[in-house]
PDB file of N, CA and C in Angstrom:
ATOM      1  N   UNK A   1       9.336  -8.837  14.685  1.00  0.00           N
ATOM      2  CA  UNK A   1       9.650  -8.637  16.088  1.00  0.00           C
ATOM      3  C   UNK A   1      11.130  -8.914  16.349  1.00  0.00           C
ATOM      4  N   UNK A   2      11.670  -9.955  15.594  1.00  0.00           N
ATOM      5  CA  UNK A   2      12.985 -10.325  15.977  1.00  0.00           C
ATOM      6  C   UNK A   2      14.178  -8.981  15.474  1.00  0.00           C
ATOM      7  N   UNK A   3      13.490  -8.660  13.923  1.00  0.00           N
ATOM      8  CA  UNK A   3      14.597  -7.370  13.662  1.00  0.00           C
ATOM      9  C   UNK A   3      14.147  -6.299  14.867  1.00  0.00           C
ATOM     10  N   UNK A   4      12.994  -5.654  15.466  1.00  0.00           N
ATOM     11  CA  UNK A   4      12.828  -5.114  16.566  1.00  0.00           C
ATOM     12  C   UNK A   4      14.115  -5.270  17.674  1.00  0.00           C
ATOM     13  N   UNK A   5      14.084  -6.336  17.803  1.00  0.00           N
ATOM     14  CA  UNK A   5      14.428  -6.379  19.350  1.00  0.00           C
ATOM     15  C   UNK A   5      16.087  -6.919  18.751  1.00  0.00           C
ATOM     16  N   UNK A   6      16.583  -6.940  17.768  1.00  0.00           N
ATOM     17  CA  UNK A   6      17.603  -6.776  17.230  1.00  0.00           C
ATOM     18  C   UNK A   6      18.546  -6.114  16.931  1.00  0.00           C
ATOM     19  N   UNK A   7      17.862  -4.875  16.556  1.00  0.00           N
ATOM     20  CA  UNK A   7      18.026  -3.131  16.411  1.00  0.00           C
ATOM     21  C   UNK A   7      17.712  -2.974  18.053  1.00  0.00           C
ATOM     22  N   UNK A   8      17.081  -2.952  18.597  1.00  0.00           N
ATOM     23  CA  UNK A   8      17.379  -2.688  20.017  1.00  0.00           C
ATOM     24  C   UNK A   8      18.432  -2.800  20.811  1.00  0.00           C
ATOM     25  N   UNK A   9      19.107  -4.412  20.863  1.00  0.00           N
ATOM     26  CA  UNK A   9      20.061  -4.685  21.100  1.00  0.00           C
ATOM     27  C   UNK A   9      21.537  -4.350  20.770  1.00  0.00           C
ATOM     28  N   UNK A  10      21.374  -3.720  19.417  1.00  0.00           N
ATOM     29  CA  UNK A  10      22.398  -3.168  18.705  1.00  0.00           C
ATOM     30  C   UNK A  10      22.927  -1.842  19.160  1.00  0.00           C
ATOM     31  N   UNK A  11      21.542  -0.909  19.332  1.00  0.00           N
ATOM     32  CA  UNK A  11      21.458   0.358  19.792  1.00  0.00           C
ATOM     33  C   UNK A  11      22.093   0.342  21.034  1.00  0.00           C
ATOM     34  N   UNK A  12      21.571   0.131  21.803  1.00  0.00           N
ATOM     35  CA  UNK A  12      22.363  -0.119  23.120  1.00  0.00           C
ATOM     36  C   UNK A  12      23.853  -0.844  23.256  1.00  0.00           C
ATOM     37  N   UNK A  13      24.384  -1.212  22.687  1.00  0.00           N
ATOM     38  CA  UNK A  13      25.488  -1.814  22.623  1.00  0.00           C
ATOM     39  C   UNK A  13      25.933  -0.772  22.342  1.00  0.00           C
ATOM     40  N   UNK A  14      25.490  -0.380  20.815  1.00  0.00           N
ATOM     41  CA  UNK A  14      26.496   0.859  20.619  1.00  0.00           C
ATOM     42  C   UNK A  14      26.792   1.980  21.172  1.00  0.00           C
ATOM     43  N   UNK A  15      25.521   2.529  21.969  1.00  0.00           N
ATOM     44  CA  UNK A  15      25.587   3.628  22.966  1.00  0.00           C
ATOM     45  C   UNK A  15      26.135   3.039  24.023  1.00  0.00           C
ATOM     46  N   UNK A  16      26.335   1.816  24.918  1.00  0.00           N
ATOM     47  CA  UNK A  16      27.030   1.579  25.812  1.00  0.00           C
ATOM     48  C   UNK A  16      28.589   1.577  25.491  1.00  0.00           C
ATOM     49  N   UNK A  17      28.825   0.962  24.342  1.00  0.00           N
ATOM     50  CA  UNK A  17      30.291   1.774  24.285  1.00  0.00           C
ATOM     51  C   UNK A  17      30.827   3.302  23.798  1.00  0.00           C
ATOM     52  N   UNK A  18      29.893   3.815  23.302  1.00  0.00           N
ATOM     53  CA  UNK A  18      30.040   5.649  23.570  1.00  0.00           C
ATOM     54  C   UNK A  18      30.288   6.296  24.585  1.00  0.00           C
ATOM     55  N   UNK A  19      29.333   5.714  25.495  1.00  0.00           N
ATOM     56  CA  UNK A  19      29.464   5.994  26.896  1.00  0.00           C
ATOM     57  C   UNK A  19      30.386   5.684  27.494  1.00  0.00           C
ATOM     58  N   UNK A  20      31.062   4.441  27.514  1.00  0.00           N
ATOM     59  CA  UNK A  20      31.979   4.135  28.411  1.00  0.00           C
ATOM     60  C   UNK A  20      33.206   4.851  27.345  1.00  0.00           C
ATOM     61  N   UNK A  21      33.728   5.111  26.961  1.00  0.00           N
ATOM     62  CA  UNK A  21      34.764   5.723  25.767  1.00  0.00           C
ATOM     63  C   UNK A  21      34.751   7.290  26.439  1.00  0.00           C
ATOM     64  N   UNK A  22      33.300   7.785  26.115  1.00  0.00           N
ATOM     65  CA  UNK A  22      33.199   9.373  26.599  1.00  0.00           C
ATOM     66  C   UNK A  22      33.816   9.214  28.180  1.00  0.00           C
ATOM     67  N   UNK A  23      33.030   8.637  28.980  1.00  0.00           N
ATOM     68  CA  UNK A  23      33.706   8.685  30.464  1.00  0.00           C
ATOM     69  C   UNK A  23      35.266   8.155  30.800  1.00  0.00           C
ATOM     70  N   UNK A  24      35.343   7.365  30.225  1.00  0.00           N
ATOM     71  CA  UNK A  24      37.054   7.330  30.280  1.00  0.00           C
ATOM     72  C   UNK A  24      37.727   8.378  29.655  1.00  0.00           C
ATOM     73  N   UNK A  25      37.122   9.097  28.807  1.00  0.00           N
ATOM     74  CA  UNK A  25      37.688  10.329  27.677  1.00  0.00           C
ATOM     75  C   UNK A  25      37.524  11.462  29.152  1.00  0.00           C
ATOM     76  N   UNK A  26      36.423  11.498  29.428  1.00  0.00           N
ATOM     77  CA  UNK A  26      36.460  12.770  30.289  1.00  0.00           C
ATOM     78  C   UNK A  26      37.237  12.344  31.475  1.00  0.00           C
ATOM     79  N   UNK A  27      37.322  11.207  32.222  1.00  0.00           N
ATOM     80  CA  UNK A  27      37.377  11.241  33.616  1.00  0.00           C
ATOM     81  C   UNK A  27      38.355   9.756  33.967  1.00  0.00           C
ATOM     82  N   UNK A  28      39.876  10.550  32.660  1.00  0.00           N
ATOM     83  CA  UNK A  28      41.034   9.482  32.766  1.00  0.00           C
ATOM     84  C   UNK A  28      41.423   8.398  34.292  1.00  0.00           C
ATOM     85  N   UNK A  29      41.310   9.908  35.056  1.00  0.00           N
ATOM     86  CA  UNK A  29      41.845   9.795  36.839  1.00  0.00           C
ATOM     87  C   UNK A  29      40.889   8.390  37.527  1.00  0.00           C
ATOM     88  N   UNK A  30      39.722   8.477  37.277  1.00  0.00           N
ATOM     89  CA  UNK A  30      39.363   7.581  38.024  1.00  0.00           C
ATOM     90  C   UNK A  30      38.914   6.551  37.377  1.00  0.00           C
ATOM     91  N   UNK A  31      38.710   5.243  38.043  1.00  0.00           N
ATOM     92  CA  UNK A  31      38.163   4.015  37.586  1.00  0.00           C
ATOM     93  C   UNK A  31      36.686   3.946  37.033  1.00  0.00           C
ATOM     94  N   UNK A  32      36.808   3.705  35.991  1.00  0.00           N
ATOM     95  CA  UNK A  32      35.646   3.384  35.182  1.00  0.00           C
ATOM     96  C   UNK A  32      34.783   1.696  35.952  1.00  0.00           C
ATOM     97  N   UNK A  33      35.636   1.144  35.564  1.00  0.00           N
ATOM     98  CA  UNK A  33      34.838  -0.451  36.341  1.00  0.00           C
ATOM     99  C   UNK A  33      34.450  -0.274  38.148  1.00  0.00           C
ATOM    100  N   UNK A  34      33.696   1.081  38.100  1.00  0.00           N
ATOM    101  CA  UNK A  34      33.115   1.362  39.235  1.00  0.00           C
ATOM    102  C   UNK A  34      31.688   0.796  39.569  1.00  0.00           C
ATOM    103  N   UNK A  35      31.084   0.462  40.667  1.00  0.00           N
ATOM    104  CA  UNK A  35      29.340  -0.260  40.417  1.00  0.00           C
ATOM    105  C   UNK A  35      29.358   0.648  40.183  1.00  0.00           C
ATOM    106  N   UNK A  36      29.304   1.964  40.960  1.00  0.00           N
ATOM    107  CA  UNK A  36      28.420   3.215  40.364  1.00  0.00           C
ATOM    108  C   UNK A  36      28.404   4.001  38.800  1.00  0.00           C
ATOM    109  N   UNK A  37      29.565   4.082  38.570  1.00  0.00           N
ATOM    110  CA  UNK A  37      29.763   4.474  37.229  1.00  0.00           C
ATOM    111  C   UNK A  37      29.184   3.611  36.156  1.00  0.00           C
ATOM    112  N   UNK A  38      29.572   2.476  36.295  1.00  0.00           N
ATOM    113  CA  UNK A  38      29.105   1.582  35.383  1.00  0.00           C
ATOM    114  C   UNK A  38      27.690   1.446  35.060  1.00  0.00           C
ATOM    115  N   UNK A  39      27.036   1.435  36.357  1.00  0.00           N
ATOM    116  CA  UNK A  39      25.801   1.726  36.626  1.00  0.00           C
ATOM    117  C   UNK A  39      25.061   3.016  35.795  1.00  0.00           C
ATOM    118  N   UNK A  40      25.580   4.265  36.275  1.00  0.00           N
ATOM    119  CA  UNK A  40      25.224   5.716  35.193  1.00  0.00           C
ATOM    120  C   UNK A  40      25.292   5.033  33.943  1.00  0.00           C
ATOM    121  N   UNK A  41      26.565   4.510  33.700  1.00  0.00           N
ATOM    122  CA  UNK A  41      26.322   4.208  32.172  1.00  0.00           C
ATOM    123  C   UNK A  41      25.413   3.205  31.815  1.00  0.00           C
ATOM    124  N   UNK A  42      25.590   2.348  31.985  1.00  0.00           N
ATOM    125  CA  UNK A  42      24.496   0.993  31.611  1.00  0.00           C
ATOM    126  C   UNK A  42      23.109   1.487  31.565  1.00  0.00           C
ATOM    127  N   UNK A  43      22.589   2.721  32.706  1.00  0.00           N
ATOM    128  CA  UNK A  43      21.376   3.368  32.449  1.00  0.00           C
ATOM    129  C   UNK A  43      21.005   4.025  30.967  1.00  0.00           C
ATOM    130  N   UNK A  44      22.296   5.157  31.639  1.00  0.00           N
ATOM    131  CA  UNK A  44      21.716   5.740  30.094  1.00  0.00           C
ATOM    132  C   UNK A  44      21.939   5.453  28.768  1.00  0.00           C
ATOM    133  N   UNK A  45      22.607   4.113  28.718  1.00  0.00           N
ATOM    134  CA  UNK A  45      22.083   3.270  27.457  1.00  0.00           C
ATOM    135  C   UNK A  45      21.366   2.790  27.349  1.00  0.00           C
ATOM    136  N   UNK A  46      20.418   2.487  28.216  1.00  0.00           N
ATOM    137  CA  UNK A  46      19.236   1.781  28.025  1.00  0.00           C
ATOM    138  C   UNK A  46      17.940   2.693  27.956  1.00  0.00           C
ATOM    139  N   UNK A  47      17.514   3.888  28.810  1.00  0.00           N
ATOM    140  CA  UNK A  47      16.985   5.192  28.502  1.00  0.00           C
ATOM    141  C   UNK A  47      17.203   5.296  26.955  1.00  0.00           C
ATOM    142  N   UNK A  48      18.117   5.848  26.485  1.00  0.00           N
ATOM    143  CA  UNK A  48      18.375   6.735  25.047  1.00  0.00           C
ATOM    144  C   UNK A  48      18.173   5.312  24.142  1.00  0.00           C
ATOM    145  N   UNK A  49      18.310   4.391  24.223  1.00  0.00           N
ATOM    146  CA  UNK A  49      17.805   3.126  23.695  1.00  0.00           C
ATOM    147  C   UNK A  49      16.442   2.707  23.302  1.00  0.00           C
ATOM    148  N   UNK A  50      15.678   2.832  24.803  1.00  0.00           N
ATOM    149  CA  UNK A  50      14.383   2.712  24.658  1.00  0.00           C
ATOM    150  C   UNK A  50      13.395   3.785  24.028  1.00  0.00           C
ATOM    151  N   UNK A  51      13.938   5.148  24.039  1.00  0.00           N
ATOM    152  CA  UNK A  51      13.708   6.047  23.626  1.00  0.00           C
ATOM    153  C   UNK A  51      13.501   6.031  22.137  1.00  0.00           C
ATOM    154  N   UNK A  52      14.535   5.851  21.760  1.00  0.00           N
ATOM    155  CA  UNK A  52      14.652   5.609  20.601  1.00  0.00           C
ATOM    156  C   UNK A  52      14.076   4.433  20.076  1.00  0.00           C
ATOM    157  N   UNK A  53      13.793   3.520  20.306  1.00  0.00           N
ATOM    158  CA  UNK A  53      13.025   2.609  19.647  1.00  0.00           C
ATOM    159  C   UNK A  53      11.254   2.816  19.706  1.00  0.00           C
ATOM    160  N   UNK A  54      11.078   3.823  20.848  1.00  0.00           N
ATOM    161  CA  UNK A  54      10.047   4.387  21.014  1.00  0.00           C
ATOM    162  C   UNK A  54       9.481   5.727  20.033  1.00  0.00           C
ATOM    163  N   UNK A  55      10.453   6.251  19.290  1.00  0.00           N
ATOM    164  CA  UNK A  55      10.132   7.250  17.947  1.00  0.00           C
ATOM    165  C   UNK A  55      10.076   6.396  16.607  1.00  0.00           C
TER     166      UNK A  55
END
């Protein structure tokens, strides 16, 4: 259970900094340390995360 939720934690880390990298890559102009933005992202690292630990 612990490597589980280990690899979980990992996954998401790593997709949370993809994400934030891609959106600063696409969308230089505006502030990233937005609630909202940050928010999109923090989601869909955790979606494509859970997902994935779910296959």
């Amino acid at each position: 259970m612990t490597e589980f939720l280990l690899a979980l934690l990992f996954t998401f880390v790593i997709l949370l900094v993809i994400f934030y990298v891609a959106y600063k890559l696409l969308l230089p102009e505006k502030k990233i340390i937005n609630t909202k933005n940050l928010a999109i992202i923090f989601a869909q690292a955790v979606v494509i995360a859970l997902l994935l630990s779910v296959i």
